[in-house]
C-alpha atoms as a PDB file:
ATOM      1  CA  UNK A   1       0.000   0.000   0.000  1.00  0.00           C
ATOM      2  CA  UNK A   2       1.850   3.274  -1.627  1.00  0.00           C
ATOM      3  CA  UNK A   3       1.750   5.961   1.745  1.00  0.00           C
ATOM      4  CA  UNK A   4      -0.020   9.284   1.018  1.00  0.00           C
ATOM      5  CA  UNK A   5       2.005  12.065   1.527  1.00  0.00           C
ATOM      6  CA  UNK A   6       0.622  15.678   1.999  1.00  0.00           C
ATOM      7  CA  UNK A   7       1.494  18.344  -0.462  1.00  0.00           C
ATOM      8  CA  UNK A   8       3.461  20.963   1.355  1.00  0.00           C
ATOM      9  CA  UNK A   9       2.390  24.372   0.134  1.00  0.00           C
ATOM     10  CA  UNK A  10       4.982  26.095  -2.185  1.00  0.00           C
ATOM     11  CA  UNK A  11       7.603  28.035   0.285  1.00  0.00           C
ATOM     12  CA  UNK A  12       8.082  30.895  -2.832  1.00  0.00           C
ATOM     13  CA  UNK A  13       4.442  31.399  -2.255  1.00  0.00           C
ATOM     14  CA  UNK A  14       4.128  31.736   1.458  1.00  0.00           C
ATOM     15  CA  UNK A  15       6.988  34.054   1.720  1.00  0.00           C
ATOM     16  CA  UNK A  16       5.590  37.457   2.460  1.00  0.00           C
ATOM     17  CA  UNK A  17       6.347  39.874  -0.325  1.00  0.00           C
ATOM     18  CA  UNK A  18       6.390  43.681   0.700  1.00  0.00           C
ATOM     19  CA  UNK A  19       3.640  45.393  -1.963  1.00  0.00           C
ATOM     20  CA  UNK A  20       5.316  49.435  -2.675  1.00  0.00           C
ATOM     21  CA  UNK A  21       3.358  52.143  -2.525  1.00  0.00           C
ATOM     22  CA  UNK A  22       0.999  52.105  -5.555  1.00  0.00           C
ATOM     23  CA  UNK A  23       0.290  48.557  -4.903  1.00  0.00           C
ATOM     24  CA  UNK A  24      -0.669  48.976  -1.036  1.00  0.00           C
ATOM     25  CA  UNK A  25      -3.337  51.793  -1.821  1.00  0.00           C
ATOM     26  CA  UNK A  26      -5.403  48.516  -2.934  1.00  0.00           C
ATOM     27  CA  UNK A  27      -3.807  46.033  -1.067  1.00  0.00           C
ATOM     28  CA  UNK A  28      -2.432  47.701   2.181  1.00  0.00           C
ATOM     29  CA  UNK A  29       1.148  48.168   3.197  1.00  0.00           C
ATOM     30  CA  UNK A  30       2.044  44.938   5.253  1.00  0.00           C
ATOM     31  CA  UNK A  31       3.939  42.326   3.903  1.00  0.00           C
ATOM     32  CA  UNK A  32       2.429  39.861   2.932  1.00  0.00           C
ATOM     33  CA  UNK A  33       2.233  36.292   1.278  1.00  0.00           C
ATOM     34  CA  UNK A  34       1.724  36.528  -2.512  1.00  0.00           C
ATOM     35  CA  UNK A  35      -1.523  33.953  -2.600  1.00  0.00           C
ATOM     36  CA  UNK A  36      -3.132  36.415   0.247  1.00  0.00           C
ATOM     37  CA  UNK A  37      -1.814  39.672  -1.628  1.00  0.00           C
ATOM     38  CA  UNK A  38      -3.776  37.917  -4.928  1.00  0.00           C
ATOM     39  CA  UNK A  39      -6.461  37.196  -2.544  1.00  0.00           C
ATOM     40  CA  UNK A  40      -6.765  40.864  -1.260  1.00  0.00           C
ATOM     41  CA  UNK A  41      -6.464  42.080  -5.032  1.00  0.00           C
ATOM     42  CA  UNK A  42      -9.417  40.122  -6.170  1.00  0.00           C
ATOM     43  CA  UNK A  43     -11.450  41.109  -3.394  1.00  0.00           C
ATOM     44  CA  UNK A  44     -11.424  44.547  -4.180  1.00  0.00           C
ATOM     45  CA  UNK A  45     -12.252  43.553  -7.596  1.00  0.00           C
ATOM     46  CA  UNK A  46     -15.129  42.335  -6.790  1.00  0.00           C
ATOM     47  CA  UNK A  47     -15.730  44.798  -4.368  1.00  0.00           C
ATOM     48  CA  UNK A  48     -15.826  47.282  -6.739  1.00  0.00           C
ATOM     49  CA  UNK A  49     -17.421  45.350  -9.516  1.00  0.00           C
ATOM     50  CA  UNK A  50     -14.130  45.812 -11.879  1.00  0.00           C
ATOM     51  CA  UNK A  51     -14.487  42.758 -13.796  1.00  0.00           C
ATOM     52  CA  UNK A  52     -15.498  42.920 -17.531  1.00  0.00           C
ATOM     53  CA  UNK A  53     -19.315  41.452 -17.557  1.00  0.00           C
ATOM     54  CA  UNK A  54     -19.253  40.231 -20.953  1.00  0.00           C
ATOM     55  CA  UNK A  55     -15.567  38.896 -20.685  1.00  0.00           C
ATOM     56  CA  UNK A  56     -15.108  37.824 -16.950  1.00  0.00           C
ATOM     57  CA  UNK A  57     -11.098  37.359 -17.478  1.00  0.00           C
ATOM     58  CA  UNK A  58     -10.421  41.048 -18.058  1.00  0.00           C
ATOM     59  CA  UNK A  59     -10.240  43.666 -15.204  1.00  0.00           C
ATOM     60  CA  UNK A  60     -10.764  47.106 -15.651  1.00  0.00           C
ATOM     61  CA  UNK A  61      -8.589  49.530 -13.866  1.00  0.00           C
ATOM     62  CA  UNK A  62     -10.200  52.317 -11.567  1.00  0.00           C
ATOM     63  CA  UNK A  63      -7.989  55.242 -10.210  1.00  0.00           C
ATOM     64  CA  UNK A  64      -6.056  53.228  -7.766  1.00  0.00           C
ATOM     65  CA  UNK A  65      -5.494  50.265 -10.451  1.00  0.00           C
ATOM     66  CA  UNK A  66      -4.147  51.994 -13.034  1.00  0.00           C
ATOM     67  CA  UNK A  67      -1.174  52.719 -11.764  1.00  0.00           C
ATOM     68  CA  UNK A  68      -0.564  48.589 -11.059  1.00  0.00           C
ATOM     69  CA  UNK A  69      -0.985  48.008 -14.202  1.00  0.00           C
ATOM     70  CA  UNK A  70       1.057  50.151 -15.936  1.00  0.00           C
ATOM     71  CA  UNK A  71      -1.923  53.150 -16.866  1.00  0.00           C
ATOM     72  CA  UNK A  72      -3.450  50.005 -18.861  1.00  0.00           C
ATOM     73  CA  UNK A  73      -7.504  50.986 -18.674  1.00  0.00           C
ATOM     74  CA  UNK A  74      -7.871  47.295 -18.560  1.00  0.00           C
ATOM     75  CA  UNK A  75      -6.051  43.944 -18.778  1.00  0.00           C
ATOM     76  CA  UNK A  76      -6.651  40.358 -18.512  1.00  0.00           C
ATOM     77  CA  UNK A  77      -6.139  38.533 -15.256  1.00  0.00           C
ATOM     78  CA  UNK A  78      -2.745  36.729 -16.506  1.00  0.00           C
ATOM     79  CA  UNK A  79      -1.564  39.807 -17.669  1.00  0.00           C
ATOM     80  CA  UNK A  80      -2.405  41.449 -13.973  1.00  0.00           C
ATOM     81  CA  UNK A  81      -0.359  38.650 -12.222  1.00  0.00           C
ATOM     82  CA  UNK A  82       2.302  39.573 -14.117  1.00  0.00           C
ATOM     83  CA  UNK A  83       1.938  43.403 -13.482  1.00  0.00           C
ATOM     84  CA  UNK A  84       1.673  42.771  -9.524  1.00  0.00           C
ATOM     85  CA  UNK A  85       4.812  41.038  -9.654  1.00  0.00           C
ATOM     86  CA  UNK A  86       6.311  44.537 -10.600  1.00  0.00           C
ATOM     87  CA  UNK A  87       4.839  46.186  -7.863  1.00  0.00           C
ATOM     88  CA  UNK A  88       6.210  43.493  -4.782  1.00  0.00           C
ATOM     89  CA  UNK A  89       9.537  43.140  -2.937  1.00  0.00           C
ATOM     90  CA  UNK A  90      10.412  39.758  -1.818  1.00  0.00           C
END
């Protein structure tokens, strides 16, 4: 009988990553992990109804997204991972 082992979660991931400045006015200032900093961003997202209704991949920016991604009025949520990475300090 093979023994089941548990997946341990992916230490890159749990490391808290310190968001600068234009990334904490949506996310807040304290470090921290990158799947809760995702986790925040899509909250406020949702929050503030910023998805695309026809196309539910794409976000559009408001006044304190823009400047995360790049001025972009709106990009796609692979695209946005990728801009977020900009905006962190490991």
């Amino acid at each position: 009988m093979a023994k089941k082992t548990t997946r341990k979660p992916n230490a890159a991931f749990m490391k808290p990553v310190q968001p600068d400045d234009v990334l904490a006015a949506v996310v807040g200032s304290k470090p921290l992990p990158r799947t809760e900093l995702t986790k925040k961003l899509w909250d406020y997202i949702k929050k503030n109804k910023l998805q695309d209704p026809k196309a539910k991949t794409v976000i559009i920016a408001d006044e304190k997204l823009k400047p995360v991604f790049g001025g972009k009025k709106s990009v796609t949520m692979f695209e946005m991972t990728k801009l977020v990475s900009a905006h962190v300090k490991a």
